[in-house]
Protein backbone atom coordinates (compact mmCIF):
# COMPACT_ATOMS: atom_id res chain seq x y z
CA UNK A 1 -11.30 13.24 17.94
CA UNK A 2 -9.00 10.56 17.32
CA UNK A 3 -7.85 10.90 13.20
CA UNK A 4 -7.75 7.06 11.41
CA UNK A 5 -4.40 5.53 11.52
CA UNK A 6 -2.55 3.91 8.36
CA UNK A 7 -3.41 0.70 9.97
CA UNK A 8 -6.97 0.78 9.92
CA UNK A 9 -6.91 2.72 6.19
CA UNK A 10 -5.07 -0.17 4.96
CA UNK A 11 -7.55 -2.59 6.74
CA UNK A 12 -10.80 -0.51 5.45
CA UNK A 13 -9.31 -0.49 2.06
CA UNK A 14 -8.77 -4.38 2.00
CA UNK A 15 -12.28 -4.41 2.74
CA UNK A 16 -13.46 -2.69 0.17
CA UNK A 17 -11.56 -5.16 -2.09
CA UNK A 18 -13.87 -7.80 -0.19
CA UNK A 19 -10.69 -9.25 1.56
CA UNK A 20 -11.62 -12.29 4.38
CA UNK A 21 -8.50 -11.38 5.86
CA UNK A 22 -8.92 -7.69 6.25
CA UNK A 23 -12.47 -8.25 7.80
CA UNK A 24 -11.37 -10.92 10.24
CA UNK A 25 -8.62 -8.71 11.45
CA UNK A 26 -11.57 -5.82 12.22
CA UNK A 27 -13.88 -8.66 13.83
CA UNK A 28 -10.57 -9.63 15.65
CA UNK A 29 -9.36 -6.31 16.89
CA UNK A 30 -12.92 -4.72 17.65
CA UNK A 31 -15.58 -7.19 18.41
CA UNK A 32 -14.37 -8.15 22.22
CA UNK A 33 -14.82 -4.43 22.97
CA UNK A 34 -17.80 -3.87 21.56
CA UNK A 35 -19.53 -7.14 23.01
CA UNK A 36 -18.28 -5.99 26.30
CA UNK A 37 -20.24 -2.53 25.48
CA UNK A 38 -23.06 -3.95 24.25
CA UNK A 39 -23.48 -6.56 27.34
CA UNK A 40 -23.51 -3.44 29.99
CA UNK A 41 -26.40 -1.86 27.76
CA UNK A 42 -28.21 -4.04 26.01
CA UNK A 43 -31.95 -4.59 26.73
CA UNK A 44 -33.18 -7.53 28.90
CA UNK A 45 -33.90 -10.69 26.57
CA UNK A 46 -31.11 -8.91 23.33
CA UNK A 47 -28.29 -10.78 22.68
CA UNK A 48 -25.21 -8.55 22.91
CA UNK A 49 -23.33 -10.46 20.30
CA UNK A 50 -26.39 -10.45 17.94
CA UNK A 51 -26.67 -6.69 18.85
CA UNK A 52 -22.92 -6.45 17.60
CA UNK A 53 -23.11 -8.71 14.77
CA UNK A 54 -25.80 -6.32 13.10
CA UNK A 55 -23.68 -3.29 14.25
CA UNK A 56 -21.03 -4.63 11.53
CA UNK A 57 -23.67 -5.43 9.21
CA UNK A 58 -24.47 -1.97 9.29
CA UNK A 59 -20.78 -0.90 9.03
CA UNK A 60 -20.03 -2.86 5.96
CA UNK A 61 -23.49 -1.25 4.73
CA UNK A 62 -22.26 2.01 5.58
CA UNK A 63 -18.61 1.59 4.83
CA UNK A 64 -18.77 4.41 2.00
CA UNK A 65 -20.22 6.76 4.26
CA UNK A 66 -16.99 6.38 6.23
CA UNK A 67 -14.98 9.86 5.46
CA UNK A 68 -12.24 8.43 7.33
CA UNK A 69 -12.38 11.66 9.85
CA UNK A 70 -12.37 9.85 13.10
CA UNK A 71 -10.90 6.43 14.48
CA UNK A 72 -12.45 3.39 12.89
CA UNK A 73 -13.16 2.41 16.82
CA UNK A 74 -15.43 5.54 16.61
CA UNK A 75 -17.12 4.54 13.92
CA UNK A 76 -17.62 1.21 15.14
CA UNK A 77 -19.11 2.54 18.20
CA UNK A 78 -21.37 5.24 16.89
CA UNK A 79 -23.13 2.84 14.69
CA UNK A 80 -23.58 0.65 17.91
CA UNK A 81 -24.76 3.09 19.83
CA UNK A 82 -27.69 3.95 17.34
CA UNK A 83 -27.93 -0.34 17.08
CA UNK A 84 -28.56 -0.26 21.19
CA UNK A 85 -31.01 2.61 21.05
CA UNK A 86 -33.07 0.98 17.93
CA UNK A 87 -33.08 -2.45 20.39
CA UNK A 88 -34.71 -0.61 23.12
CA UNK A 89 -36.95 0.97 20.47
CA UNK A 90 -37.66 -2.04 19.74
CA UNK A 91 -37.34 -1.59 16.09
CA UNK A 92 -35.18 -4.52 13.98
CA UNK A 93 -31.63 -3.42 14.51
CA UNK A 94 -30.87 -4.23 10.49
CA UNK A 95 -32.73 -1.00 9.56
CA UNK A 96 -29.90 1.27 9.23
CA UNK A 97 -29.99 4.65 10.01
CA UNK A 98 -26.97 5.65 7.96
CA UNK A 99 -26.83 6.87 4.43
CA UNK A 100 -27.43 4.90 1.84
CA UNK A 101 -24.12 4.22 -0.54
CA UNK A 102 -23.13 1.80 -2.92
CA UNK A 103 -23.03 -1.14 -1.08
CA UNK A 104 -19.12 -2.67 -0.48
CA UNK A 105 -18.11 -5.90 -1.35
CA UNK A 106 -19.28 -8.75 0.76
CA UNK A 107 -16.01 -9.83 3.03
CA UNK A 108 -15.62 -13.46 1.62
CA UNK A 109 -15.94 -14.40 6.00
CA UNK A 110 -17.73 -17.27 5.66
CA UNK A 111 -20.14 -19.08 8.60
CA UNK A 112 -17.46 -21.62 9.18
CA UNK A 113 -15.01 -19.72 9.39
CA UNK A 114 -16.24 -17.51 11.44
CA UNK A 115 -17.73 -20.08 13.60
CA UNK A 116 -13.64 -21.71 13.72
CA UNK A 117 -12.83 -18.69 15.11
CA UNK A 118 -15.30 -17.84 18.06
CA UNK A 119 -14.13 -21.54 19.14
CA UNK A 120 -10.80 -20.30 19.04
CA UNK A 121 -11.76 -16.98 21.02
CA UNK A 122 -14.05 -19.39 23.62
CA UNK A 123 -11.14 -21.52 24.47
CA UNK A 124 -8.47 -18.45 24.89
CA UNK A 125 -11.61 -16.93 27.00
CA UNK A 126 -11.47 -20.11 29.20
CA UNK A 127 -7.52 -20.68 29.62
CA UNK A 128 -7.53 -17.18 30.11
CA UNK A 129 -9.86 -17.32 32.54
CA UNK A 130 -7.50 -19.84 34.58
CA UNK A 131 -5.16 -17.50 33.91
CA UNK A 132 -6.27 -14.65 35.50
CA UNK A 133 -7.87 -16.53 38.31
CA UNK A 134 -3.95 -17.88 38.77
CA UNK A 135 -2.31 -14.38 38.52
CA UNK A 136 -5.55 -12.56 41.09
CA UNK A 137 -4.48 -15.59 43.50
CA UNK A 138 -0.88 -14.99 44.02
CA UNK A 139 -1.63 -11.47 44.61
CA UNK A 140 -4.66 -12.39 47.51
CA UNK A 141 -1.91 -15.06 49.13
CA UNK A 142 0.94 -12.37 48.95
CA UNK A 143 -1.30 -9.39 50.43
CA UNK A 144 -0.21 -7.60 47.58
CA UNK A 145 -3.21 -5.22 47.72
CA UNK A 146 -1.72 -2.45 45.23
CA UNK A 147 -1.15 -4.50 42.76
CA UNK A 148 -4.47 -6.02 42.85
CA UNK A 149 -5.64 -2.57 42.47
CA UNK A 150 -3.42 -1.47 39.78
CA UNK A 151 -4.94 -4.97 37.54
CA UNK A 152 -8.38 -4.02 38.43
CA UNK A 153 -7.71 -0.17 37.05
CA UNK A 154 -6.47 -1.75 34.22
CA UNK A 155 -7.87 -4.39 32.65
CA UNK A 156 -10.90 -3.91 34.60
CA UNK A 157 -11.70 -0.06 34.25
CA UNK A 158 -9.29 0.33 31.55
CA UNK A 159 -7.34 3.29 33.22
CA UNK A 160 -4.67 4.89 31.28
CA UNK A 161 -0.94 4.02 33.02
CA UNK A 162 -0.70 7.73 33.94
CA UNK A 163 -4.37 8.10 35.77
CA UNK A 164 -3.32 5.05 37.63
CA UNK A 165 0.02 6.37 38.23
CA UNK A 166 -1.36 9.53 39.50
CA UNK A 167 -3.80 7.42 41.78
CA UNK A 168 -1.83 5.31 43.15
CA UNK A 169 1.08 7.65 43.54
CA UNK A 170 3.32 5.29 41.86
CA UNK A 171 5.57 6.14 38.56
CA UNK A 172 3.68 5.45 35.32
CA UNK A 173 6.81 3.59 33.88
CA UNK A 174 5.87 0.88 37.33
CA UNK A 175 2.67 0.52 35.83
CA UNK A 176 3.56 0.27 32.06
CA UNK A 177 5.97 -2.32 33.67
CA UNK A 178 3.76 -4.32 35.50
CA UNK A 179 0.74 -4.12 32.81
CA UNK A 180 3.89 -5.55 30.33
CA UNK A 181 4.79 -8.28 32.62
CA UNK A 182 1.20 -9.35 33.11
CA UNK A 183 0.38 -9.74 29.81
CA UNK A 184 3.31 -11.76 28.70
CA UNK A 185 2.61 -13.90 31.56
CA UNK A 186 -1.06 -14.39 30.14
CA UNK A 187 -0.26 -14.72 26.64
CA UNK A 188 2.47 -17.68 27.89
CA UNK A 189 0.22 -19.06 29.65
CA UNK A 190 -2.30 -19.38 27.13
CA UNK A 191 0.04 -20.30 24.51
CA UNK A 192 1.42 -23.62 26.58
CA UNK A 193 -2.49 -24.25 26.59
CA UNK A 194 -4.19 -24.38 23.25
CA UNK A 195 -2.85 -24.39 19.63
CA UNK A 196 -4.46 -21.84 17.29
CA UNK A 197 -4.08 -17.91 19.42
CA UNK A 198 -6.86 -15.65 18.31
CA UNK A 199 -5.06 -12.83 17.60
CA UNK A 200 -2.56 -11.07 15.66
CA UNK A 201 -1.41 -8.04 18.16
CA UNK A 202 -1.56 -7.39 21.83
CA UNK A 203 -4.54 -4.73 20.98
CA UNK A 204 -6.35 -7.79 20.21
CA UNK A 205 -5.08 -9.86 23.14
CA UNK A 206 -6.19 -6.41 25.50
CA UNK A 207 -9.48 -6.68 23.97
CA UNK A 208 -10.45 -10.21 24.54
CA UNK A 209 -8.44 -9.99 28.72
CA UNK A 210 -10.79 -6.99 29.22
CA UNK A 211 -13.97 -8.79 27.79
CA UNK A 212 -13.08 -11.76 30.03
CA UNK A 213 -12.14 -9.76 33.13
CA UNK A 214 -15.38 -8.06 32.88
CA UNK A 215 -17.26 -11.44 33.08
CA UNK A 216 -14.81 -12.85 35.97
CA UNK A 217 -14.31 -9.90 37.98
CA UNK A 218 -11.75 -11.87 39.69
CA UNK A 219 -10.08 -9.25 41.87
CA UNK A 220 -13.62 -9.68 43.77
């Protein structure tokens, strides 16, 4: 299991200070890969955002609990895993399961600023769904066929550059190559598009272009 890195100890211990910035960067850098989680298993008529909205209620909840033994990713998703099965249980997904600690400070997030930056997320999501739609369609009129697969293995079923490279029989630096080129060509694109950019790293950017691809499924 993956240890947690210096990055996410230095944004768990801002946290615990009740930092707004530390939190948003978590929200940032998690919550597109959870939704998309959440979405594929989520009970008919549950919200997947609402499902992981109380997921990181429970994680600030359970933030002392946090031994700091795994990936903060892995903590994210256990606790939304036992969300999901409480939702088909039907029981109210705000009844954690995990033990009780000393509650952490409150992240000073507040609604409008939250709210400020799901806008910003929903118009990257749309540009970048141009985008993508833009990129896919070059590759269709070309008859490029392996490079449509090699996007779909990636941002679709988020395939490592070396078990695509060993799929498609291709080098894995051609992959890392193309996946950099692709990217850069997205984040342009959205950048020439709309003023505020909802992220701070290209983990972040990943997250949201996988969320979005999911939802498109453009190569299709």
């Amino acid at each position: 299991m993956n240890q947690c890195t210096e990055a996410e100890r230095y944004m768990l211990e801002g946290i615990r200070r009740g930092s707004g910035d530390a939190w948003a960067q978590v929200v940032d850098r998690y919550q597109g890969r959870l939704v998309a989680y959440a979405r594929r298993r989520a009970p008919r008529g549950v919200d997947a955002e609402d499902v992981v909205q109380d997921t990181f209620l429970r994680f600030v909840r359970g933030l002392n609990s946090f031994r700091e033994e795994s990936s903060l990713e892995t903590f994210l998703f256990v606790i939304l895993k036992r969300t999901l099965a409480d939702a088909h249980r039907g029981r109210r997904m705000v009844n954690t399961d995990l033990p009780e600690q000393e509650a952490a400070p409150a992240p000073d997030l507040t609604a409008s600023r939250y709210a400020r930056r799901e806008e910003q997320r929903d118009a990257a999501r749309e540009v970048l769904s141009e985008a993508l739609h833009r990129l896919v369609g070059r590759m269709h009129e070309t008859l490029n066929f392996r490079d449509l697969q090699i996007i779909e293995m990636l941002f679709g079923a988020q395939r490592t550059n070396m078990q695509i490279a060993q799929q498609m029989a291709v080098d894995a630096n051609h992959v890392a190559l193309l996946k950099h080129r692709w990217i850069k060509e997205l984040r342009e694109f959205i950048a020439g598009r709309i003023e505020k950019i909802p992220w701070e790293d290209g983990e972040a950017m990943e997250s949201l272009l996988t969320e979005t691809w999911g939802e498109l499924r453009p190569s299709c």
